[in-house]
N, C-alpha and C. Protein backbone atom coordinates (compact mmCIF):
# COMPACT_ATOMS: atom_id res chain seq x y z
N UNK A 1 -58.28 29.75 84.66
CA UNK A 1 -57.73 30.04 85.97
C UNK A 1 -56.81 28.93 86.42
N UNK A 2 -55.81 29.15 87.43
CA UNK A 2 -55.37 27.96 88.26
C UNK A 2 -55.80 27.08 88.90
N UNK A 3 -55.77 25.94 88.81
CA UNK A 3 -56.42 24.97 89.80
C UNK A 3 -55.29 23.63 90.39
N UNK A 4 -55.69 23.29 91.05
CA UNK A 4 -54.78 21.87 91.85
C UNK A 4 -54.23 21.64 90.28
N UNK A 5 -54.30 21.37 89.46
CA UNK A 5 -53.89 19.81 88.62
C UNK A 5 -52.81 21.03 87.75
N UNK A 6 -52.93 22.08 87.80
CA UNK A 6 -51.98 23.00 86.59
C UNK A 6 -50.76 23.43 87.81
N UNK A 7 -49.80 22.25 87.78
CA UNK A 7 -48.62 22.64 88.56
C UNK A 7 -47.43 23.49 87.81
N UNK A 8 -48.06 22.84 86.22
CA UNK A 8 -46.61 23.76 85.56
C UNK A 8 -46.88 24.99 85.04
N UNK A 9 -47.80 25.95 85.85
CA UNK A 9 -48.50 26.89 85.29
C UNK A 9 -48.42 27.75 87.34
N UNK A 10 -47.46 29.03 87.09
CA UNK A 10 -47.66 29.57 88.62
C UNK A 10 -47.70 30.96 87.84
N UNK A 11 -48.16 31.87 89.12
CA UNK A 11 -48.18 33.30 89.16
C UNK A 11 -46.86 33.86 89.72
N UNK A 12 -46.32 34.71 88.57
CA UNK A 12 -44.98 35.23 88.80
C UNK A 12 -44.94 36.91 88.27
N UNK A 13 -45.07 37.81 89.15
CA UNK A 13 -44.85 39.09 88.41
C UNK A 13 -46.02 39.56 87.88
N UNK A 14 -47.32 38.83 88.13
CA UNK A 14 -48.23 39.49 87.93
C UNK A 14 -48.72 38.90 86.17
N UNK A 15 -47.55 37.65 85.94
CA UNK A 15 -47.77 37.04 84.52
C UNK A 15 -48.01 35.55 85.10
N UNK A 16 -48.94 34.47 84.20
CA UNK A 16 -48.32 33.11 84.22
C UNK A 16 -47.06 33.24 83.68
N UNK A 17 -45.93 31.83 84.20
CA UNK A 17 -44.74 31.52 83.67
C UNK A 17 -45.09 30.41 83.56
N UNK A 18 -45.19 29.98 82.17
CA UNK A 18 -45.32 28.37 81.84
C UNK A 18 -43.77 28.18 81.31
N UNK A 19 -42.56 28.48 82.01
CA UNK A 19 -41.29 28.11 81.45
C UNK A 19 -40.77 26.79 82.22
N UNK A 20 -41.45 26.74 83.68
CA UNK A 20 -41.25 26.26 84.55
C UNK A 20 -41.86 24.44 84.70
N UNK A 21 -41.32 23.65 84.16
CA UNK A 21 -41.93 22.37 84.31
C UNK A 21 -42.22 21.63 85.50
N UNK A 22 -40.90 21.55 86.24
CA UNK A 22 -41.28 21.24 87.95
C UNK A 22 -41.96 22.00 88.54
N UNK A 23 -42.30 23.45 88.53
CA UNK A 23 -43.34 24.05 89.47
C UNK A 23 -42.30 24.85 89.93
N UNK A 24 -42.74 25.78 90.78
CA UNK A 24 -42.17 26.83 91.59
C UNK A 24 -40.48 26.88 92.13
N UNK A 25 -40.28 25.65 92.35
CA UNK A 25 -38.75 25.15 92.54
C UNK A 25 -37.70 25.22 91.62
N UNK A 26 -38.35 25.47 90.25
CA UNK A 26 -36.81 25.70 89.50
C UNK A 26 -36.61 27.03 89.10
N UNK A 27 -37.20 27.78 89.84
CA UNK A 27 -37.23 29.60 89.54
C UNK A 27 -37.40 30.13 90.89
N UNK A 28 -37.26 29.74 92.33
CA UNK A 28 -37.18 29.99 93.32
C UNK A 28 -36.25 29.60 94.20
N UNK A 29 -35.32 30.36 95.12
CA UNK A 29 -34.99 29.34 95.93
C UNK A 29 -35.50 30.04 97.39
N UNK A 30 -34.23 29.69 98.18
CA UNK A 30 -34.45 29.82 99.61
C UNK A 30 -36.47 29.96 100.11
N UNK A 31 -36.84 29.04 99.82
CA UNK A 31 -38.34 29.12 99.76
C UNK A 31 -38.59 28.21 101.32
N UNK A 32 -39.36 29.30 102.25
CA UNK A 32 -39.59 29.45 103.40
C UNK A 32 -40.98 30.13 103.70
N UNK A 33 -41.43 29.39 105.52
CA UNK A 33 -42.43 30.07 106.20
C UNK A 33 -42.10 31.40 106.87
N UNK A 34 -42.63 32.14 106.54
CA UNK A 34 -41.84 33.53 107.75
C UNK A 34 -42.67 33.11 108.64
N UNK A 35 -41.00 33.11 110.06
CA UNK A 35 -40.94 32.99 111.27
C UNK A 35 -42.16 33.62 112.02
N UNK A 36 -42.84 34.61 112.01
CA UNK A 36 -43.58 35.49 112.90
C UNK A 36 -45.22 35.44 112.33
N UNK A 37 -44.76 35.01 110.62
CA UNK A 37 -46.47 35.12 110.14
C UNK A 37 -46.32 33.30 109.61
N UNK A 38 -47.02 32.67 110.14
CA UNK A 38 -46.47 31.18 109.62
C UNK A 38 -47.76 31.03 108.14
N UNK A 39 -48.63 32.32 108.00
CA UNK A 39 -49.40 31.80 106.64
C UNK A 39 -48.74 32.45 105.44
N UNK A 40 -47.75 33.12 105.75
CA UNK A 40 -46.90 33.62 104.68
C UNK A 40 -45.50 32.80 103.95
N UNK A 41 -45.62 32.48 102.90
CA UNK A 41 -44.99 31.81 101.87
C UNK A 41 -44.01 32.71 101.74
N UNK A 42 -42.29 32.65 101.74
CA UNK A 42 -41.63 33.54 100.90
C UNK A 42 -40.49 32.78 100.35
N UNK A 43 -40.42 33.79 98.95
CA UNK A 43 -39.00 33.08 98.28
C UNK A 43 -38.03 33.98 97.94
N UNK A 44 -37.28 33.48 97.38
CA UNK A 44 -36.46 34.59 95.84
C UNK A 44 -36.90 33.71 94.58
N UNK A 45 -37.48 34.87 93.80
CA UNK A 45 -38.18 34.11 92.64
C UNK A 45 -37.06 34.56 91.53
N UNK A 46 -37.16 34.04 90.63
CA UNK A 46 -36.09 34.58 89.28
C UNK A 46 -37.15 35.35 88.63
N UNK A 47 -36.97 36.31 87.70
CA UNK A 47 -38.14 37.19 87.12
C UNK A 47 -37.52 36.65 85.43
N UNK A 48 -37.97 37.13 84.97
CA UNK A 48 -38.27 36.67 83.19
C UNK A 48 -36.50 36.83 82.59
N UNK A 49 -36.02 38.48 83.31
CA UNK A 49 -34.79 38.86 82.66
C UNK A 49 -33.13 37.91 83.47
N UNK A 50 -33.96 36.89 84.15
CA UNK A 50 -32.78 36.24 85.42
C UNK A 50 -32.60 37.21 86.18
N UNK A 51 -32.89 38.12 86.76
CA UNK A 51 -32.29 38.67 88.34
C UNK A 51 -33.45 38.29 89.09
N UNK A 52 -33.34 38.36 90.54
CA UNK A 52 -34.31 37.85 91.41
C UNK A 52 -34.55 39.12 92.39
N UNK A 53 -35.89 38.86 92.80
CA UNK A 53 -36.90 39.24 94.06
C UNK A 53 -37.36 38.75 94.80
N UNK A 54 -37.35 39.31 96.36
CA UNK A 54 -38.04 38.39 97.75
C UNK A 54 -39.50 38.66 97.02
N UNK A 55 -40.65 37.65 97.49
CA UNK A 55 -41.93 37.41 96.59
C UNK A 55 -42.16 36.84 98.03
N UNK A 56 -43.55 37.23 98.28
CA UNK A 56 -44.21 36.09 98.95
C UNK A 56 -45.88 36.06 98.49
N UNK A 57 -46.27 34.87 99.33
CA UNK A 57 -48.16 34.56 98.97
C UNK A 57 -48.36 34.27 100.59
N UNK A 58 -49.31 34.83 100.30
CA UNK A 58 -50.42 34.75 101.58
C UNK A 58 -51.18 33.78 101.26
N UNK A 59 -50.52 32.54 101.90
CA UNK A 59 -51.36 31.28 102.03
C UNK A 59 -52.44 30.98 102.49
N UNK A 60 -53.04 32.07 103.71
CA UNK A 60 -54.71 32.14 103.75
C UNK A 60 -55.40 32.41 102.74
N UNK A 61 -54.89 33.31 101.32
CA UNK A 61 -55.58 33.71 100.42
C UNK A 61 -55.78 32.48 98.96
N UNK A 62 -54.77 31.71 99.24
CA UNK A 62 -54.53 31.08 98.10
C UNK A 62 -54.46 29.58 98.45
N UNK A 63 -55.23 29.01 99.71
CA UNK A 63 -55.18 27.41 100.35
C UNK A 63 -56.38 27.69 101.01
N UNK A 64 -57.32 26.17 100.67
CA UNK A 64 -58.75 26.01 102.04
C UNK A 64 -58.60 24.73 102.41
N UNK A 65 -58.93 24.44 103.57
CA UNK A 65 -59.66 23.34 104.00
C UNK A 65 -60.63 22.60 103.40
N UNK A 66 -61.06 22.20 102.02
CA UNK A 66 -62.25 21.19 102.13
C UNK A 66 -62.36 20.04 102.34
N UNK A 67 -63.33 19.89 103.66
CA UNK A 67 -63.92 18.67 103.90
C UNK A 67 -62.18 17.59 103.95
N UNK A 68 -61.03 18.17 104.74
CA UNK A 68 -60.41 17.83 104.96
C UNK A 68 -58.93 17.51 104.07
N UNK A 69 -59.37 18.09 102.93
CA UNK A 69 -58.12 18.35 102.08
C UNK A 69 -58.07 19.74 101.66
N UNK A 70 -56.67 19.41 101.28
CA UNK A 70 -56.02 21.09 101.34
C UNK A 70 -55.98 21.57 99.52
N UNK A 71 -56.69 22.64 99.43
CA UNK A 71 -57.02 22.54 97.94
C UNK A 71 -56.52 24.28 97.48
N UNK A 72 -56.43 24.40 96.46
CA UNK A 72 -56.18 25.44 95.61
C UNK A 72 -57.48 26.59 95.86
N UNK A 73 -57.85 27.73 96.25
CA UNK A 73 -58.62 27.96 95.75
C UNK A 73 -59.36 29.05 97.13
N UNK A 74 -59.69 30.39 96.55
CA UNK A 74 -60.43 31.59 97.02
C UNK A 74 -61.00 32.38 96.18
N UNK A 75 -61.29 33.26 96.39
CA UNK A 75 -62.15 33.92 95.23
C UNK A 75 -61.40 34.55 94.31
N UNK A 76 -59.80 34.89 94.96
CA UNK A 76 -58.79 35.38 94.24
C UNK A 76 -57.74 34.44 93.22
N UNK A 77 -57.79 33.22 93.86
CA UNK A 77 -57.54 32.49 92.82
C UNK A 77 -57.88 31.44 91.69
N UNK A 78 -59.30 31.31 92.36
CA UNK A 78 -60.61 30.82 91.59
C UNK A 78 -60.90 31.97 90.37
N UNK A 79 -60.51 33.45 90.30
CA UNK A 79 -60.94 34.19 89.47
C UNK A 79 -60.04 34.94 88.03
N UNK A 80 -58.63 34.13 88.62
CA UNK A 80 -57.81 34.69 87.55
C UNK A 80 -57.52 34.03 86.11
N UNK A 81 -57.93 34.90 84.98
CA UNK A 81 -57.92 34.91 84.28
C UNK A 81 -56.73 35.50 83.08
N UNK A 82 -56.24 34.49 82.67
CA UNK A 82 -55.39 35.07 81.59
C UNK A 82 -55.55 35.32 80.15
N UNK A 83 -54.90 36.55 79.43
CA UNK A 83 -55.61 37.28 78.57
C UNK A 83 -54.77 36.95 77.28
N UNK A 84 -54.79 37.36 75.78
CA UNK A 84 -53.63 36.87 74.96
C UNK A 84 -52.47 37.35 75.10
N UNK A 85 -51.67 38.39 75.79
CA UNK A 85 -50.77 38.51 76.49
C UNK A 85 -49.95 37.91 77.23
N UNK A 86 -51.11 36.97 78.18
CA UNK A 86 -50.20 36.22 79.00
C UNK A 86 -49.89 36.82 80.54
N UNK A 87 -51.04 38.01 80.33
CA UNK A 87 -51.09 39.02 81.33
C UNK A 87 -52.12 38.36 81.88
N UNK A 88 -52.33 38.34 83.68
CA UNK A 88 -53.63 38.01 84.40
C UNK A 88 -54.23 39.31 84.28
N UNK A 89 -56.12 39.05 84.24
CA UNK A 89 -56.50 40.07 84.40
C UNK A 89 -58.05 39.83 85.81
């Protein structure tokens, strides 16, 4: 699964993309809070073939509070598992 320390490892399309060495920033841009929902993450992500899609994460689902640091981790992303594909399942 994902955890804090696997930055060069994100969820894109429903695949890991381990193409990405800096993390989310070199396959995203205009990466923003929406104005009206401030726990919503959105970008334009690049997809595998280079054209892009608005993408967002629901940062309540995928950030907690423990004991005062801000950590990786819900039941949804504590549980994903990738398969020999490369597909989450």
């Amino acid at each position: 699964g994902l955890s804090q320390n696997s930055s060069d490892t994100h969820v894109t399309a429903g695949t890991l993309d381990k193409r990405d060495d800096g993390g989310f920033r070199n396959t995203c841009k205009y990466i923003r809070l929406a104005g009206g929902t401030p726990n919503i993450l959105r970008a334009e992500c690049q997809r595998i073939d280079g054209t892009w899609r608005e993408a967002y994460a629901d940062l309540d689902t995928c950030l907690a509070n423990r004991k005062g640091v801000l950590k990786w981790g819900s039941t949804v992303i504590d549980n994903i598992v990738e398969n020999n594909n490369g597909e989450l399942t």
